[in-house]
C-alpha atoms as a PDB file:
ATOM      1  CA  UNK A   1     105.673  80.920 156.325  1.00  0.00           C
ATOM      2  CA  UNK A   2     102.308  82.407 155.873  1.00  0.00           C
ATOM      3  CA  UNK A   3     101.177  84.932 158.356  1.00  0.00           C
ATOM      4  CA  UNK A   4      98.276  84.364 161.109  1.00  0.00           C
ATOM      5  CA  UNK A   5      96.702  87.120 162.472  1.00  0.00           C
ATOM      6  CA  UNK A   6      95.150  86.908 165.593  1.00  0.00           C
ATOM      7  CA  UNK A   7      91.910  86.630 164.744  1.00  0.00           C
ATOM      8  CA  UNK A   8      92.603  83.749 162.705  1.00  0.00           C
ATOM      9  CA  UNK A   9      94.474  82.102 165.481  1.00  0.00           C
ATOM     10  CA  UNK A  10      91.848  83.044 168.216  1.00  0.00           C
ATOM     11  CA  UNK A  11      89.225  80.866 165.583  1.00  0.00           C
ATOM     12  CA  UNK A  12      91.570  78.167 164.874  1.00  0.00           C
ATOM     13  CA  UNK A  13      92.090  77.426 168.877  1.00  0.00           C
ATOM     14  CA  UNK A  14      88.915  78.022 170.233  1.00  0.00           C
ATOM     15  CA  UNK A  15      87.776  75.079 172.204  1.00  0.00           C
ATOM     16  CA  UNK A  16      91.428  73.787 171.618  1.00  0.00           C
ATOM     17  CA  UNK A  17      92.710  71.544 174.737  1.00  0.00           C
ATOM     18  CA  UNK A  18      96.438  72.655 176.057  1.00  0.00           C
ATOM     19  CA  UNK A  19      98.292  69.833 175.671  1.00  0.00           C
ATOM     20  CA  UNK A  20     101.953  71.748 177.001  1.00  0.00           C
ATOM     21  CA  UNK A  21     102.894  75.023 178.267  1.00  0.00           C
ATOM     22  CA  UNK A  22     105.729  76.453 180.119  1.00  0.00           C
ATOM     23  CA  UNK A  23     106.468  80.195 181.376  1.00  0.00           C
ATOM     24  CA  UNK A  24     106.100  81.756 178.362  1.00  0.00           C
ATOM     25  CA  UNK A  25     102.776  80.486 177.284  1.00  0.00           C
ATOM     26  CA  UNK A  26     101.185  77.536 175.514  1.00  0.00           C
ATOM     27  CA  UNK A  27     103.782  75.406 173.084  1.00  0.00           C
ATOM     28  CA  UNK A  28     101.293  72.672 171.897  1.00  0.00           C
ATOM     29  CA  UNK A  29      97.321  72.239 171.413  1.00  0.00           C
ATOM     30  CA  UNK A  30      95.017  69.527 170.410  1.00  0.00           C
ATOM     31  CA  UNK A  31      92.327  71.492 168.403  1.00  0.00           C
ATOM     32  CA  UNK A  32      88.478  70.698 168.097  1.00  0.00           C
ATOM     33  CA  UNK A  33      89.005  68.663 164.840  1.00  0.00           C
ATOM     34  CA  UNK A  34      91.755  65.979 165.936  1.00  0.00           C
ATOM     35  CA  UNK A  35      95.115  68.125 164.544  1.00  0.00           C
ATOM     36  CA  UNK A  36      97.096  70.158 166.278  1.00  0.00           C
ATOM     37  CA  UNK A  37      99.265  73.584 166.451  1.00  0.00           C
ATOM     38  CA  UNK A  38     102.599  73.491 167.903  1.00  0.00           C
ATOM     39  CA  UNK A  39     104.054  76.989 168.722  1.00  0.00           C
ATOM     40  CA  UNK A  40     107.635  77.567 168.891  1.00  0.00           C
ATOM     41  CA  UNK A  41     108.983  81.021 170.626  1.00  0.00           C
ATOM     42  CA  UNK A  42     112.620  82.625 169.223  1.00  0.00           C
ATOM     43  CA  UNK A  43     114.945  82.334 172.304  1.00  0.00           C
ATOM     44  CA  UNK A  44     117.406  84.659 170.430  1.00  0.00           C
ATOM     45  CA  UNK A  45     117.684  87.307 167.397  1.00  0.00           C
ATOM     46  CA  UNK A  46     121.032  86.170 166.932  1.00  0.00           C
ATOM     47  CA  UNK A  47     120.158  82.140 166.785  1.00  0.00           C
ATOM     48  CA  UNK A  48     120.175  80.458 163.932  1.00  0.00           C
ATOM     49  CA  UNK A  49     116.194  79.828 164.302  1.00  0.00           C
ATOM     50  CA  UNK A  50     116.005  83.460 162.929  1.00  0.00           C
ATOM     51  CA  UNK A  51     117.241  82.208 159.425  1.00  0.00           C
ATOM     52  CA  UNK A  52     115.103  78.158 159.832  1.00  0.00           C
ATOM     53  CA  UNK A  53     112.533  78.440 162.140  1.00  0.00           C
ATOM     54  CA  UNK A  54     111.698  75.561 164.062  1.00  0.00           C
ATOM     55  CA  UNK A  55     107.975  75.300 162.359  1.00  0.00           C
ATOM     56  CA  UNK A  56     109.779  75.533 158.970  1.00  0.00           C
ATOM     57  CA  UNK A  57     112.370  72.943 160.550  1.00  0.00           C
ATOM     58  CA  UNK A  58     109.397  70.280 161.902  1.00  0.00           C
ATOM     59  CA  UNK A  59     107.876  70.401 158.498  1.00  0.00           C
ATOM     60  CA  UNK A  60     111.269  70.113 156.517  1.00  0.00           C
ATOM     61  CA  UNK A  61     112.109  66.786 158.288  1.00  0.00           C
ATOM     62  CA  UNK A  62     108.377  65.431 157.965  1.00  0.00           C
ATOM     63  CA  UNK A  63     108.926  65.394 154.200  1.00  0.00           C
ATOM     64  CA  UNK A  64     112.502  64.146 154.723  1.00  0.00           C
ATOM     65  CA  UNK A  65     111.002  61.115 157.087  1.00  0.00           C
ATOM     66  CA  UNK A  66     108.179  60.763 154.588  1.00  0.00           C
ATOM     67  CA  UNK A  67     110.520  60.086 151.233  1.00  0.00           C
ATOM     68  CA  UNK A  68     113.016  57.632 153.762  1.00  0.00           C
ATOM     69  CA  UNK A  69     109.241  56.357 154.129  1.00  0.00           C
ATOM     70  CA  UNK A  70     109.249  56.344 157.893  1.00  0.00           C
ATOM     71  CA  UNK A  71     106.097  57.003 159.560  1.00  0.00           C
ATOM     72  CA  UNK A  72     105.538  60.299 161.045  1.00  0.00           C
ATOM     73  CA  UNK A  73     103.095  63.729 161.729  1.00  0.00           C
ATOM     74  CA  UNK A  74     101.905  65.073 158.574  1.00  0.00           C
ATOM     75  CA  UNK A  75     102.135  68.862 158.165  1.00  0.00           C
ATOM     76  CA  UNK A  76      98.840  70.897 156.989  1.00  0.00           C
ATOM     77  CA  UNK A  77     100.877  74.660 157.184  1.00  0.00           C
ATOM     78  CA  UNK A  78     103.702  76.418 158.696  1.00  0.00           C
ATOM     79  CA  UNK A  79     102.921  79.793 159.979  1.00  0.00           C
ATOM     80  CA  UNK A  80     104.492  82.928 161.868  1.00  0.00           C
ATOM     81  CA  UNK A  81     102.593  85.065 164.700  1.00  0.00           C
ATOM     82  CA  UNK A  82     104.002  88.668 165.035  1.00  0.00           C
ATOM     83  CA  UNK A  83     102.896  89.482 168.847  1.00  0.00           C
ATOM     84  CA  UNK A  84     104.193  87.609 170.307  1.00  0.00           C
ATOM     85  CA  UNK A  85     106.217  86.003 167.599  1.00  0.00           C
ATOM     86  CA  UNK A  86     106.312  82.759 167.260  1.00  0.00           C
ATOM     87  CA  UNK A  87     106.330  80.416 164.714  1.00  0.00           C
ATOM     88  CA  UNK A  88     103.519  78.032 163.883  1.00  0.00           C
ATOM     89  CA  UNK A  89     103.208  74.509 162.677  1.00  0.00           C
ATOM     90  CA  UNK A  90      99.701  72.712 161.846  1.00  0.00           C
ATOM     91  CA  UNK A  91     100.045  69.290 161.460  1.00  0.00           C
ATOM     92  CA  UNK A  92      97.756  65.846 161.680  1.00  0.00           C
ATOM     93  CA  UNK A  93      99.635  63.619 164.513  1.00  0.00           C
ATOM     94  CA  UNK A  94     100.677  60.117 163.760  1.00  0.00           C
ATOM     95  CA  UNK A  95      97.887  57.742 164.611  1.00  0.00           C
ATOM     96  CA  UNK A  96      99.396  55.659 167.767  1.00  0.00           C
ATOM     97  CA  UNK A  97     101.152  54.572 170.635  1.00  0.00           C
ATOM     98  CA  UNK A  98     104.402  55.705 172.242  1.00  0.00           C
ATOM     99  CA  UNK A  99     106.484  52.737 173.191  1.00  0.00           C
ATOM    100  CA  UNK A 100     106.842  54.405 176.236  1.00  0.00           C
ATOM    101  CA  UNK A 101     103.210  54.716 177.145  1.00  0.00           C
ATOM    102  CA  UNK A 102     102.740  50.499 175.960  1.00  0.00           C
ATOM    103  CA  UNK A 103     105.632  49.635 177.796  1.00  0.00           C
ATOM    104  CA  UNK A 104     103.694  50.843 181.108  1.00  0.00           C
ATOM    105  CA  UNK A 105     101.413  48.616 180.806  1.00  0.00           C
ATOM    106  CA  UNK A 106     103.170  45.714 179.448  1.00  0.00           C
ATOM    107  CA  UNK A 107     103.642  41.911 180.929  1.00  0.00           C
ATOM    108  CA  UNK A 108     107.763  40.858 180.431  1.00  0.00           C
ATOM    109  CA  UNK A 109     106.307  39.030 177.372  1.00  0.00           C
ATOM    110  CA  UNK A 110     104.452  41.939 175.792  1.00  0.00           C
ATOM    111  CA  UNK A 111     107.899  43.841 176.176  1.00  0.00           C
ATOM    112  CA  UNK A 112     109.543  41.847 173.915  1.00  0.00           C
ATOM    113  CA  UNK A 113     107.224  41.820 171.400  1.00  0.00           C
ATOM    114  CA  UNK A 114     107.195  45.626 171.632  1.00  0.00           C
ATOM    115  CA  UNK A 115     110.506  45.742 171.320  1.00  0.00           C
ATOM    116  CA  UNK A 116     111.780  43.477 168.953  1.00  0.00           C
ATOM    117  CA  UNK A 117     112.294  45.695 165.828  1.00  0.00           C
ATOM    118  CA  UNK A 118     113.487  48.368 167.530  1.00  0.00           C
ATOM    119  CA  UNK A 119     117.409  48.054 166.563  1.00  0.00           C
ATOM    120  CA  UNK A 120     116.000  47.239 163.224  1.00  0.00           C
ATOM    121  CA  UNK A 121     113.803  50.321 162.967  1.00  0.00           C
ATOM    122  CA  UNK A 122     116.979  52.472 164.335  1.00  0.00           C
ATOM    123  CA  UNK A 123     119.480  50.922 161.837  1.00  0.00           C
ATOM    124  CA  UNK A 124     117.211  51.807 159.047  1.00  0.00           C
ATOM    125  CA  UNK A 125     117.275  55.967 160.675  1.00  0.00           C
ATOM    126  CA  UNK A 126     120.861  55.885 160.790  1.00  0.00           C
ATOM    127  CA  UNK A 127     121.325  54.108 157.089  1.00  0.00           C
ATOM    128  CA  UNK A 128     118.809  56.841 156.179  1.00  0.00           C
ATOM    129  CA  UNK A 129     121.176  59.314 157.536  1.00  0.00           C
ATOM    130  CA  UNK A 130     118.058  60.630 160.621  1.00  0.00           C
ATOM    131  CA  UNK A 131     120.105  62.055 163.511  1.00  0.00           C
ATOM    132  CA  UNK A 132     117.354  62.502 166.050  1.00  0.00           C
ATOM    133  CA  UNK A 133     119.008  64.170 168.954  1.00  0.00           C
ATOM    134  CA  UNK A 134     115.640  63.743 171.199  1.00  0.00           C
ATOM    135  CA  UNK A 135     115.717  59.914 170.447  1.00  0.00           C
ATOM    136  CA  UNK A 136     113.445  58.292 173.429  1.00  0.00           C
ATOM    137  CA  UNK A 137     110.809  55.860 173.753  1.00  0.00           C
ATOM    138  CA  UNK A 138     108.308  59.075 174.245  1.00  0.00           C
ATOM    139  CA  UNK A 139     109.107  60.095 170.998  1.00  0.00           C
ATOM    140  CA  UNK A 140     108.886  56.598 169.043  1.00  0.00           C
ATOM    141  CA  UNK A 141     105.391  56.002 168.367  1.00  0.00           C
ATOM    142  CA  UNK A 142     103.870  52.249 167.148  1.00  0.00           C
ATOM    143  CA  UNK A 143     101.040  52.620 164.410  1.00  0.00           C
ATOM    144  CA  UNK A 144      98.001  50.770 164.184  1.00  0.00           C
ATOM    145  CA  UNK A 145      99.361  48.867 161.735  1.00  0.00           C
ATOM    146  CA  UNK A 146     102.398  47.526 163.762  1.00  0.00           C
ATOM    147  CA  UNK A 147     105.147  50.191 161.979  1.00  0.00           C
ATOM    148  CA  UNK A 148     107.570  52.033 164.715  1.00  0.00           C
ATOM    149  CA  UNK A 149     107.777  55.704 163.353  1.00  0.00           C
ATOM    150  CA  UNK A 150     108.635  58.976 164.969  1.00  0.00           C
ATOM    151  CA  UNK A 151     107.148  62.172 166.617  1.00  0.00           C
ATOM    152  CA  UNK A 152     108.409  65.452 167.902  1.00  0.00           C
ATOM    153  CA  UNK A 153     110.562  65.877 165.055  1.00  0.00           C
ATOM    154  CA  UNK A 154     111.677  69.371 165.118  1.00  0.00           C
ATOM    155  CA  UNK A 155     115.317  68.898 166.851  1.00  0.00           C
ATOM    156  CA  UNK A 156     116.245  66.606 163.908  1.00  0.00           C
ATOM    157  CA  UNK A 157     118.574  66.512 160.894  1.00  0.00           C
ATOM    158  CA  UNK A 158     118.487  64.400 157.610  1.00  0.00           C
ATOM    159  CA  UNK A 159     121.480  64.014 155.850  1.00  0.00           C
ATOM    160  CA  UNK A 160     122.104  62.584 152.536  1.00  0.00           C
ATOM    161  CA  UNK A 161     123.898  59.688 153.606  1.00  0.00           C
ATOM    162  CA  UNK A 162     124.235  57.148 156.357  1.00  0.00           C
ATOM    163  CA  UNK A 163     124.815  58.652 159.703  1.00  0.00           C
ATOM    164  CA  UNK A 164     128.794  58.222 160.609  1.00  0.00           C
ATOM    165  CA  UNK A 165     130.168  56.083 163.812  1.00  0.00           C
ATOM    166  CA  UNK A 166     130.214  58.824 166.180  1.00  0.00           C
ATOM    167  CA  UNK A 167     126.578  60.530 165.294  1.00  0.00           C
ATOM    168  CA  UNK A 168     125.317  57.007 165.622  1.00  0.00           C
ATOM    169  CA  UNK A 169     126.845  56.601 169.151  1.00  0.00           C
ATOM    170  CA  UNK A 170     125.677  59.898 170.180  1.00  0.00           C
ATOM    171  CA  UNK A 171     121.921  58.863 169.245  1.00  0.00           C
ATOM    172  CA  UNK A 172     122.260  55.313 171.267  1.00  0.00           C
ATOM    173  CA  UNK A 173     123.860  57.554 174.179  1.00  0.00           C
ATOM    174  CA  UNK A 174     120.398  59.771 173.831  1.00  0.00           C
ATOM    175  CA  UNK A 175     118.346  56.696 173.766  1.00  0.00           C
ATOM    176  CA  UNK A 176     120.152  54.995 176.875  1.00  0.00           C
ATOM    177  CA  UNK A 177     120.123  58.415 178.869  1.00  0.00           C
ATOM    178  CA  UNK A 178     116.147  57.833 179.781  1.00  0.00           C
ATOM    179  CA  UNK A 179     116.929  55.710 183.250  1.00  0.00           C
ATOM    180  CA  UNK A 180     113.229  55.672 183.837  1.00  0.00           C
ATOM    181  CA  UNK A 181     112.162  53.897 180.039  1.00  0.00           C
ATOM    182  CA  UNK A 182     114.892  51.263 181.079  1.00  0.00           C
ATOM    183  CA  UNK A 183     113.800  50.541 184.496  1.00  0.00           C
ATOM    184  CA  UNK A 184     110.719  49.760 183.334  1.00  0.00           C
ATOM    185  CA  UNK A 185     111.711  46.333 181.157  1.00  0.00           C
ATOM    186  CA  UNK A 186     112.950  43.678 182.679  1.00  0.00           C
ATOM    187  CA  UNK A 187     116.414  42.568 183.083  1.00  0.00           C
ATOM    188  CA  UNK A 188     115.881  40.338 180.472  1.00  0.00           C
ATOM    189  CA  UNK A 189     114.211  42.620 178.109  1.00  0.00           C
ATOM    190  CA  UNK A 190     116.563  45.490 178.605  1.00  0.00           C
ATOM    191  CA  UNK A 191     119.932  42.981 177.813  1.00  0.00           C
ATOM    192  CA  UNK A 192     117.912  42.021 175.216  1.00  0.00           C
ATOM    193  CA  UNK A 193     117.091  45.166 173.597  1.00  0.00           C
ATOM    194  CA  UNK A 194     120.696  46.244 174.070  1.00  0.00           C
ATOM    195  CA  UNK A 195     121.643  43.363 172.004  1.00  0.00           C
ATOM    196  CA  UNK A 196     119.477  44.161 169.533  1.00  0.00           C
ATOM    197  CA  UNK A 197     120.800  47.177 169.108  1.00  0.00           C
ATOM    198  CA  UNK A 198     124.408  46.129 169.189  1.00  0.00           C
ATOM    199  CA  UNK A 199     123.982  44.144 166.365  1.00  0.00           C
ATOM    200  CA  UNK A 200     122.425  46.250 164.269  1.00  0.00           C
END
């Protein structure tokens, strides 16, 4: 990771819009020219993010994703800030809408067609061997050219095989946890979608 003084940082987000923050500062920002910076903070010296920081981490599974060929944020730089630390990625989002965001809008109709390759599209992460642990419709993103890909990809891992049975589950389980995504089909969409999913 290549360092970035302040100064550099200061000119990078001026003008930038704060897109999420929490108690200890700002965590994400949509700067003047369309990409953004996501800051992560170290929540430990003894956690393991001391060795793979989560910047390194986000960009790590963006090339992973990109060689599966599954759409996703492409990464400009990783960098670290000393005071206060925290490390840095720079990417380009991936052009798009969340599913989660369409399906608020969407006639019972328009959720089906929304919908329909989604235990298709999860099959192929889990023959890729993706086990997304923050697996939700705010984090699955449709492109303008109709391809379901993925966002927020920093709590991920890639393996070099298909996922086994019980990592599988555990990603449905994620996916299922989000009461308010599912509320929003209808009954006929959501047993649908489950379906889907069963049988893939």
């Amino acid at each position: 990771m290549r360092l970035l003084t302040q100064e550099t940082f200061d000119g990078m987000r001026h003008g930038a819009q704060v897109i999420e923050e929490d108690y200890y500062g700002e965590k994400v920002l949509l700067l003047e020219d369309g990409t953004y910076l996501k800051l992560f903070r170290r929540k430990s010296w003894l956690s393991k993010t001391a060795f793979f920081p989560p910047a390194k981490r986000f960009a790590a599974n963006a090339r992973e994703l990109a060689r599966r060929n599954i759409p996703c944020p492409k990464v400009i730089a990783v960098y670290r800030l000393e005071s206060p630390y925290r490390s840095v990625v720079h990417y380009r989002p991936l052009l798009g809408s969340t599913l989660r965001n369409l399906l608020d809008a969407a006639e019972e109709n328009q959720q089906h067609e929304l919908l329909s390759g989604l235990g298709t599209f999860i099959e192929q992460l889990h023959q890729g061997g993706v086990y997304f642990r923050s697996l939700h419709f705010g984090n699955i993103v449709i492109t303008p050219e109709g391809r379901l890909g993925l966002i927020d990809i920093s709590d991920m891992r890639c393996l070099n095989r298909p996922l086994p049975v019980g990592m599988r589950r555990r990603n449905y389980e994620h996916l299922m946890r989000y009461s308010e995504d599912l509320e929003k089909l209808s009954d006929a969409v959501r047993v649908s979608v489950c379906q889907d999913i069963i049988r893939n």
